[in-house]
C-alpha atoms as a PDB file:
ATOM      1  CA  UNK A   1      -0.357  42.838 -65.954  1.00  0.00           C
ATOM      2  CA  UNK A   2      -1.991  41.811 -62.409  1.00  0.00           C
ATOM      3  CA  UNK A   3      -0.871  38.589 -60.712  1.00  0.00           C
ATOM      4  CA  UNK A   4      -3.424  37.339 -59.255  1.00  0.00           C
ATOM      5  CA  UNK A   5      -3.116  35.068 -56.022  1.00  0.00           C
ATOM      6  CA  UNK A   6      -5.182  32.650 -54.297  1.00  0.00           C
ATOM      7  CA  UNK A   7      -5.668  34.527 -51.211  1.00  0.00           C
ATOM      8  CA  UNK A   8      -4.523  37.253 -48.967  1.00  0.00           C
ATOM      9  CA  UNK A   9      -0.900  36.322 -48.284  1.00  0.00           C
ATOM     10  CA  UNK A  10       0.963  37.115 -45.299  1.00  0.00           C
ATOM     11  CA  UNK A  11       3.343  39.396 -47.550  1.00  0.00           C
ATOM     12  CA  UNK A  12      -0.573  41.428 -49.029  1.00  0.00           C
ATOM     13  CA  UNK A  13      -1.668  40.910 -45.631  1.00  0.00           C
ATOM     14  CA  UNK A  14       1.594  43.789 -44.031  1.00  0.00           C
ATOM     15  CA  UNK A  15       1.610  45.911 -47.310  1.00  0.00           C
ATOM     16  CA  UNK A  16      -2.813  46.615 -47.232  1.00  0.00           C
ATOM     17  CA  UNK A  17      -2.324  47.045 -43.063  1.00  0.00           C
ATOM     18  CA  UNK A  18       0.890  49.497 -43.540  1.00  0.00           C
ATOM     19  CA  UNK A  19      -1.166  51.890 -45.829  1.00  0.00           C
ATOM     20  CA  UNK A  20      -3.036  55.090 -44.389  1.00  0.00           C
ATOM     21  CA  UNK A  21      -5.407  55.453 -47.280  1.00  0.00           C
ATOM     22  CA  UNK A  22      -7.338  52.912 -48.776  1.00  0.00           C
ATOM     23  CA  UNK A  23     -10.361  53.223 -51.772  1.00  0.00           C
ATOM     24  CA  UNK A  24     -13.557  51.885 -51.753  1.00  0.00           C
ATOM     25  CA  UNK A  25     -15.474  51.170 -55.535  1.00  0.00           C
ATOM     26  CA  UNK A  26     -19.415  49.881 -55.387  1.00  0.00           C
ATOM     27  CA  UNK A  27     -22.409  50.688 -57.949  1.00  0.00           C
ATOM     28  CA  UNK A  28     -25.706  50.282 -57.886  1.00  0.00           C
ATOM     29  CA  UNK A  29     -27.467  47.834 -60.147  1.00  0.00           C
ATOM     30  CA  UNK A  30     -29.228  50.346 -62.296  1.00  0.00           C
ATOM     31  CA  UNK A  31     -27.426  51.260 -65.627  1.00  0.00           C
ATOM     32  CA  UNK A  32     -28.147  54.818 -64.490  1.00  0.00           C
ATOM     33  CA  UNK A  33     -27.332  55.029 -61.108  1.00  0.00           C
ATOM     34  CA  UNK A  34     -24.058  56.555 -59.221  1.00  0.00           C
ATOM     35  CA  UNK A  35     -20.804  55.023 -59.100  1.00  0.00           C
ATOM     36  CA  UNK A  36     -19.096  55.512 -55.847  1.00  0.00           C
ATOM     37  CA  UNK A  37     -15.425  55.615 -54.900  1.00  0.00           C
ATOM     38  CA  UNK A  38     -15.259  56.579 -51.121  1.00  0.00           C
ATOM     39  CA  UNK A  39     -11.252  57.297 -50.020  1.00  0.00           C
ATOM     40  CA  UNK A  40     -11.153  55.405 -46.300  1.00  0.00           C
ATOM     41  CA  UNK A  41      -8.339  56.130 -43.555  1.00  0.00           C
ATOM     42  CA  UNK A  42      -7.540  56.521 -40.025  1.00  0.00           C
ATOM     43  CA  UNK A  43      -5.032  54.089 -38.283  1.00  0.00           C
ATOM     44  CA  UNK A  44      -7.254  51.171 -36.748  1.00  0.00           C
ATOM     45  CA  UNK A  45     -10.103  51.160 -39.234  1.00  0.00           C
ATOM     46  CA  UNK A  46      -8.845  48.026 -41.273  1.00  0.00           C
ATOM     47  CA  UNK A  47      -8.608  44.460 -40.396  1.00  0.00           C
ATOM     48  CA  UNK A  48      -7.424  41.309 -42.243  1.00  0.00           C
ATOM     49  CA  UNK A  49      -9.540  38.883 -40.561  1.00  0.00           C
ATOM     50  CA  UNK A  50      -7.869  35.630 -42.822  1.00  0.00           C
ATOM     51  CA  UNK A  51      -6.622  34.865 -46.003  1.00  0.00           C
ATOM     52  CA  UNK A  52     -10.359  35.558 -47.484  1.00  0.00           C
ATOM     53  CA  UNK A  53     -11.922  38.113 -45.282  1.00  0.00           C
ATOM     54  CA  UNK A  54     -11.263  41.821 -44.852  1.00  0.00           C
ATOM     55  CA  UNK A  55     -13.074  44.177 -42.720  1.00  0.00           C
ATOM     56  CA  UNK A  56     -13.296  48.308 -42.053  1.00  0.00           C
ATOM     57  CA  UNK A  57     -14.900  50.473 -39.078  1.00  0.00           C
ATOM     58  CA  UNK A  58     -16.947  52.566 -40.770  1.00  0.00           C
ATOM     59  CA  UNK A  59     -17.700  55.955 -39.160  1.00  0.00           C
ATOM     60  CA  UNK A  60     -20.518  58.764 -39.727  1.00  0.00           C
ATOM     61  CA  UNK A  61     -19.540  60.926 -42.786  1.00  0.00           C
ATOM     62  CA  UNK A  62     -22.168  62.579 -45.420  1.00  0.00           C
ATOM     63  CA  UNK A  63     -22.818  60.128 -47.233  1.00  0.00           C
ATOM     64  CA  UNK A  64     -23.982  56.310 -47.708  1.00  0.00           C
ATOM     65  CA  UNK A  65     -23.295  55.094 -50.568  1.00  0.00           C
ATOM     66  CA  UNK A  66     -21.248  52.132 -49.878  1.00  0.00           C
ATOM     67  CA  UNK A  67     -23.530  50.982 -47.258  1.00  0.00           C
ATOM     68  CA  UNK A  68     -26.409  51.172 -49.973  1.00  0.00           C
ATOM     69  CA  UNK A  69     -24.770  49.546 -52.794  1.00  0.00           C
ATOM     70  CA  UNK A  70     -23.575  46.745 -50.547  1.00  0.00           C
ATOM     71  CA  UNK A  71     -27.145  45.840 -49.174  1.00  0.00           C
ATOM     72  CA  UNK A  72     -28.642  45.779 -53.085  1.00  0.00           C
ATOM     73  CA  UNK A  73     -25.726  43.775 -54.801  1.00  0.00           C
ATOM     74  CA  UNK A  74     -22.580  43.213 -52.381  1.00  0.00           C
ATOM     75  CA  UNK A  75     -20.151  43.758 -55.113  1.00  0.00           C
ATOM     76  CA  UNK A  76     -17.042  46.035 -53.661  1.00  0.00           C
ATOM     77  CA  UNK A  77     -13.261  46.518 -54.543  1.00  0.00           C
ATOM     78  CA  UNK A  78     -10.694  47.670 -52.155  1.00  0.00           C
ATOM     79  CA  UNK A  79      -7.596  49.286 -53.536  1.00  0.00           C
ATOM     80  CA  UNK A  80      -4.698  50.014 -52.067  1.00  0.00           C
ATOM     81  CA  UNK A  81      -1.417  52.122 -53.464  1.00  0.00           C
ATOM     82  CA  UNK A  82       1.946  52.377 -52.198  1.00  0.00           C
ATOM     83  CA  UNK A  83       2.518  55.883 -52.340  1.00  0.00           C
ATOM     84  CA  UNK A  84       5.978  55.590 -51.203  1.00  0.00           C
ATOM     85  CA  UNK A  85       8.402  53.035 -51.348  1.00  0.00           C
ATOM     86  CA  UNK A  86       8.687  50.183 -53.876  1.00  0.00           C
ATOM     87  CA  UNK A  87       5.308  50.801 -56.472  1.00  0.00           C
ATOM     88  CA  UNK A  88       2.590  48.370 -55.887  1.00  0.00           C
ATOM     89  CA  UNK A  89      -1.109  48.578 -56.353  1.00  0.00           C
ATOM     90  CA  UNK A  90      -3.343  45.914 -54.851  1.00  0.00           C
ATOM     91  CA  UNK A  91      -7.082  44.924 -55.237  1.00  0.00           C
ATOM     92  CA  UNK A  92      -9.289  43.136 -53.568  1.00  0.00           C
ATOM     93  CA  UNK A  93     -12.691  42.222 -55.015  1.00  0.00           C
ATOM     94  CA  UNK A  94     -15.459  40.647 -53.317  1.00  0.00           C
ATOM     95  CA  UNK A  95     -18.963  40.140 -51.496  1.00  0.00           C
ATOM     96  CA  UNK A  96     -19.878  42.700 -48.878  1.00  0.00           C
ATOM     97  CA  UNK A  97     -22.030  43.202 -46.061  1.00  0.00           C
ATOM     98  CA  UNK A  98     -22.557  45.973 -43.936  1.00  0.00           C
ATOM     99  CA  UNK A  99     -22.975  45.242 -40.062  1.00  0.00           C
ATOM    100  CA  UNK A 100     -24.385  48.436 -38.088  1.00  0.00           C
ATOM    101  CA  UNK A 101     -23.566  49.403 -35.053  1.00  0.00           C
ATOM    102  CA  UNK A 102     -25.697  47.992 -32.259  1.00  0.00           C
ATOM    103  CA  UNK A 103     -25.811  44.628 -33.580  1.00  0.00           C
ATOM    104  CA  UNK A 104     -25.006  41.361 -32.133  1.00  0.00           C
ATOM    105  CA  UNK A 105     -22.268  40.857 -35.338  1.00  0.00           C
ATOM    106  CA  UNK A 106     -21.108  44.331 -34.854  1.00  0.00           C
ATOM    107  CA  UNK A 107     -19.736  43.321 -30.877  1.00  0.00           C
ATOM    108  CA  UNK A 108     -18.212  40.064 -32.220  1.00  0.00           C
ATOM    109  CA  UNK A 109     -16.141  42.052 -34.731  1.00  0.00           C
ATOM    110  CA  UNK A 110     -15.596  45.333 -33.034  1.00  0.00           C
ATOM    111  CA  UNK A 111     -12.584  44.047 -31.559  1.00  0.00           C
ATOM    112  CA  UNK A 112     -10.508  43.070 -34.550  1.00  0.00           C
ATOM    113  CA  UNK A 113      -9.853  46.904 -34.879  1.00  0.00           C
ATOM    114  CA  UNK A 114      -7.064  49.602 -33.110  1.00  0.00           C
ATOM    115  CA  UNK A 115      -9.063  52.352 -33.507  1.00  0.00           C
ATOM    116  CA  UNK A 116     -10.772  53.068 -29.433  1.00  0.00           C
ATOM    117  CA  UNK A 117     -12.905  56.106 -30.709  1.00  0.00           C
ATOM    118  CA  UNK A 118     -16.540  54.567 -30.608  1.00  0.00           C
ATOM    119  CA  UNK A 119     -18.279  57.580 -30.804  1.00  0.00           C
ATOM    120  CA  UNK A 120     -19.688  57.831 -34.200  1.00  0.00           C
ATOM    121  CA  UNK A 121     -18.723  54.645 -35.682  1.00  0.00           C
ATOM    122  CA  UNK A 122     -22.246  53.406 -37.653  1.00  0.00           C
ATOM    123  CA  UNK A 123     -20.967  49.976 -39.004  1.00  0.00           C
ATOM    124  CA  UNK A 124     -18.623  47.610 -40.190  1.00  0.00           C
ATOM    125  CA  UNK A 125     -18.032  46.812 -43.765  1.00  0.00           C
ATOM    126  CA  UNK A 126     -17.090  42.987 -44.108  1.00  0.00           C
ATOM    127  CA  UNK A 127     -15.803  41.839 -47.298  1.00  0.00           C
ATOM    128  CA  UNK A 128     -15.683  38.216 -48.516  1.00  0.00           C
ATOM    129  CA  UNK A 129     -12.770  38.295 -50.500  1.00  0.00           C
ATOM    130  CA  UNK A 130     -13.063  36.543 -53.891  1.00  0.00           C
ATOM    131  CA  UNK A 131     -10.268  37.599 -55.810  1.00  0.00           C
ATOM    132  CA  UNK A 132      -6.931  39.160 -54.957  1.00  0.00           C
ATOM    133  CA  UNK A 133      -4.474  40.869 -57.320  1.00  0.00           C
ATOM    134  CA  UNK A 134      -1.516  43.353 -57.249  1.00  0.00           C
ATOM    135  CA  UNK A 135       0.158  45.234 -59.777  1.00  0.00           C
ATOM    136  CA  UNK A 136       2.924  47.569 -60.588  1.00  0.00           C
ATOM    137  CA  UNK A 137       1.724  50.834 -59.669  1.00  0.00           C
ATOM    138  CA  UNK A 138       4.568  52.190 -61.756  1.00  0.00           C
ATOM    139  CA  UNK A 139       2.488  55.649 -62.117  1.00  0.00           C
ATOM    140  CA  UNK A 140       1.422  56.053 -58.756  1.00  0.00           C
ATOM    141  CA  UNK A 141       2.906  59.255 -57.594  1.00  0.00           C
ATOM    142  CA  UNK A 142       5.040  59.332 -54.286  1.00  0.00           C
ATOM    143  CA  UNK A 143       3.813  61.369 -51.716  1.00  0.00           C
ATOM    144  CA  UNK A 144       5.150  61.843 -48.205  1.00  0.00           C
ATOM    145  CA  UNK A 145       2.182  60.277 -45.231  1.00  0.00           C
ATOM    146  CA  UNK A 146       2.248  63.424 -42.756  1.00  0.00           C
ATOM    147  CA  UNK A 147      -0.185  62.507 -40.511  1.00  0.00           C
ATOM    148  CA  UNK A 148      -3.749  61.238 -39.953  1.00  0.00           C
ATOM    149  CA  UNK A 149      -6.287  64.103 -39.836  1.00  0.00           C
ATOM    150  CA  UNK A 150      -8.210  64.063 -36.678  1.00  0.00           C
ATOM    151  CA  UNK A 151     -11.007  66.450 -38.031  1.00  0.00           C
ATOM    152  CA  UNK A 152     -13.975  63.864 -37.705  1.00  0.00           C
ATOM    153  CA  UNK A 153     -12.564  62.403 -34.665  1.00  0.00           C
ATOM    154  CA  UNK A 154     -13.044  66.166 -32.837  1.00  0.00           C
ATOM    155  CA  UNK A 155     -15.911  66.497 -34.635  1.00  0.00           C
ATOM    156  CA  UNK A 156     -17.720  63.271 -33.336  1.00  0.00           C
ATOM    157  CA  UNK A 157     -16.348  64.037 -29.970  1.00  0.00           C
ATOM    158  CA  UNK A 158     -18.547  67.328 -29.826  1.00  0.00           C
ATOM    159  CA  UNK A 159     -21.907  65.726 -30.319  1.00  0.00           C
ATOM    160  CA  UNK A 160     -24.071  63.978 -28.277  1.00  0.00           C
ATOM    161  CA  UNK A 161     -24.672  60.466 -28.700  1.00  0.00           C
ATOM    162  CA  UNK A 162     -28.397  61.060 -30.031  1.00  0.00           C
ATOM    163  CA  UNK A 163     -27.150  62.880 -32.822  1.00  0.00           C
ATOM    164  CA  UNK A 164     -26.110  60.319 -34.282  1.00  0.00           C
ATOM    165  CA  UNK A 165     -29.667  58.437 -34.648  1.00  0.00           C
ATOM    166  CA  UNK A 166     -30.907  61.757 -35.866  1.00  0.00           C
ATOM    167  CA  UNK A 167     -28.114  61.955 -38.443  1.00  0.00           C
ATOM    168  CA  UNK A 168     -28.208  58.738 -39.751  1.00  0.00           C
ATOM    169  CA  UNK A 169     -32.109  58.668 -40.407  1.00  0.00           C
ATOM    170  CA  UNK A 170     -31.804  62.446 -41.750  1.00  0.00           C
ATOM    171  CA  UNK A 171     -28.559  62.355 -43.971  1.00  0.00           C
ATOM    172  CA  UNK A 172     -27.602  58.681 -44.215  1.00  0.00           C
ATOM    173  CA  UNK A 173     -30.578  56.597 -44.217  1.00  0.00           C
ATOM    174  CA  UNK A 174     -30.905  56.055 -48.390  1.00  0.00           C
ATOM    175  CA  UNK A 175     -27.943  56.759 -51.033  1.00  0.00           C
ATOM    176  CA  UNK A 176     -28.137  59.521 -54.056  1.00  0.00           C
ATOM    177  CA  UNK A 177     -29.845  57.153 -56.113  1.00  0.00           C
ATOM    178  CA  UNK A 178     -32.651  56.744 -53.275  1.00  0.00           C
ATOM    179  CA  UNK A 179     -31.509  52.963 -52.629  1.00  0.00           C
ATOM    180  CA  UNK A 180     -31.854  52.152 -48.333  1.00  0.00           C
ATOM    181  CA  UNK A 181     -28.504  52.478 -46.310  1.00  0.00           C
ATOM    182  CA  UNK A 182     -27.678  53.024 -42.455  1.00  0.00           C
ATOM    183  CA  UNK A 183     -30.568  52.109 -40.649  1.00  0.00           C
ATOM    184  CA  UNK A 184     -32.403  50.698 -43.630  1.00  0.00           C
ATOM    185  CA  UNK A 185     -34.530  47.209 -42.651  1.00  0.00           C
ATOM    186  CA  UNK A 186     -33.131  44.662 -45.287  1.00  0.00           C
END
């Protein structure tokens, strides 16, 4: 059974930051629409702001779900495993916003991250946590971290900066179930 606490403790606060792969969960409103879970990584991304407020650099990838789902309902659960060392599993559900690049609230919290690549990045997903939890994680598997892949990093490196507009309005601009995302007016 979860234990749930009344915020982000200092103790949450070191396991979330210490883990190289974190999952994202939103869903549209409609019955029939597209549940997403989005896997998230890359040393720097993640933030604990304070005991209530968590916060990930979001770079360009295929798709836009999460930045969809967040600007029609805001629900969102992060979830993060140990995969090695003692088991633990913790959640954290809450409000979310997504902050796009080129904003003024995308400068103020652009330095609360590690990660220096800029190239790429789209947004910032801010979460307002509401509840926090861990469990056992008694099933997780153990797996060995190697490394963090630097595929999207070369990637991003290659293109110009305008292909990222193009991109955006192209590929990312509304989610599977045709709901507005990165660059949407909301």
């Amino acid at each position: 059974m979860a234990t749930v606490h009344p915020e982000i403790t200092e103790r949450l606060a070191r396991f979330v930051l210490a883990q190289p792969v974190f999952f994202v969960g939103t869903a549209p409103l409609a019955a029939d629409g597209h549940v997403n879970v989005s896997p998230k990584g890359m040393a720097g991304t993640f933030a604990v702001l304070d005991p209530r407020t968590v916060a990930y650099l979001d770079y360009t990838g295929s798709g836009a779900e999460t930045a969809a789902h967040l600007r029609e309902n805001g629900r969102v659960v992060l979830m993060f495993c140990a995969f090695d060392g003692p088991p633990n599993i913790v959640r954290l559900h809450g409000r979310g916003r997504y902050v796009e690049v080129g904003t003024p609230e995308f400068d103020a919290l652009r330095p609360a991250f590690a990660k220096e690549r800029e190239i790429g990045q789209r947004g910032i997903v801010l979460v307002d946590v509401e509840r926090v939890s861990d469990s056992c994680g008694f099933s997780v598997p153990r797996l060995a971290f190697v490394e963090d892949r630097d595929v999207l990093d070369r990637a991003h490196e290659r293109r110009d900066p305008a292909y990222f507009d193009t991109y955006w309005h192209e590929r990312n601009a509304a989610s599977i179930d045709g709901l507005p995302a990165i660059g949407a007016d909301v």
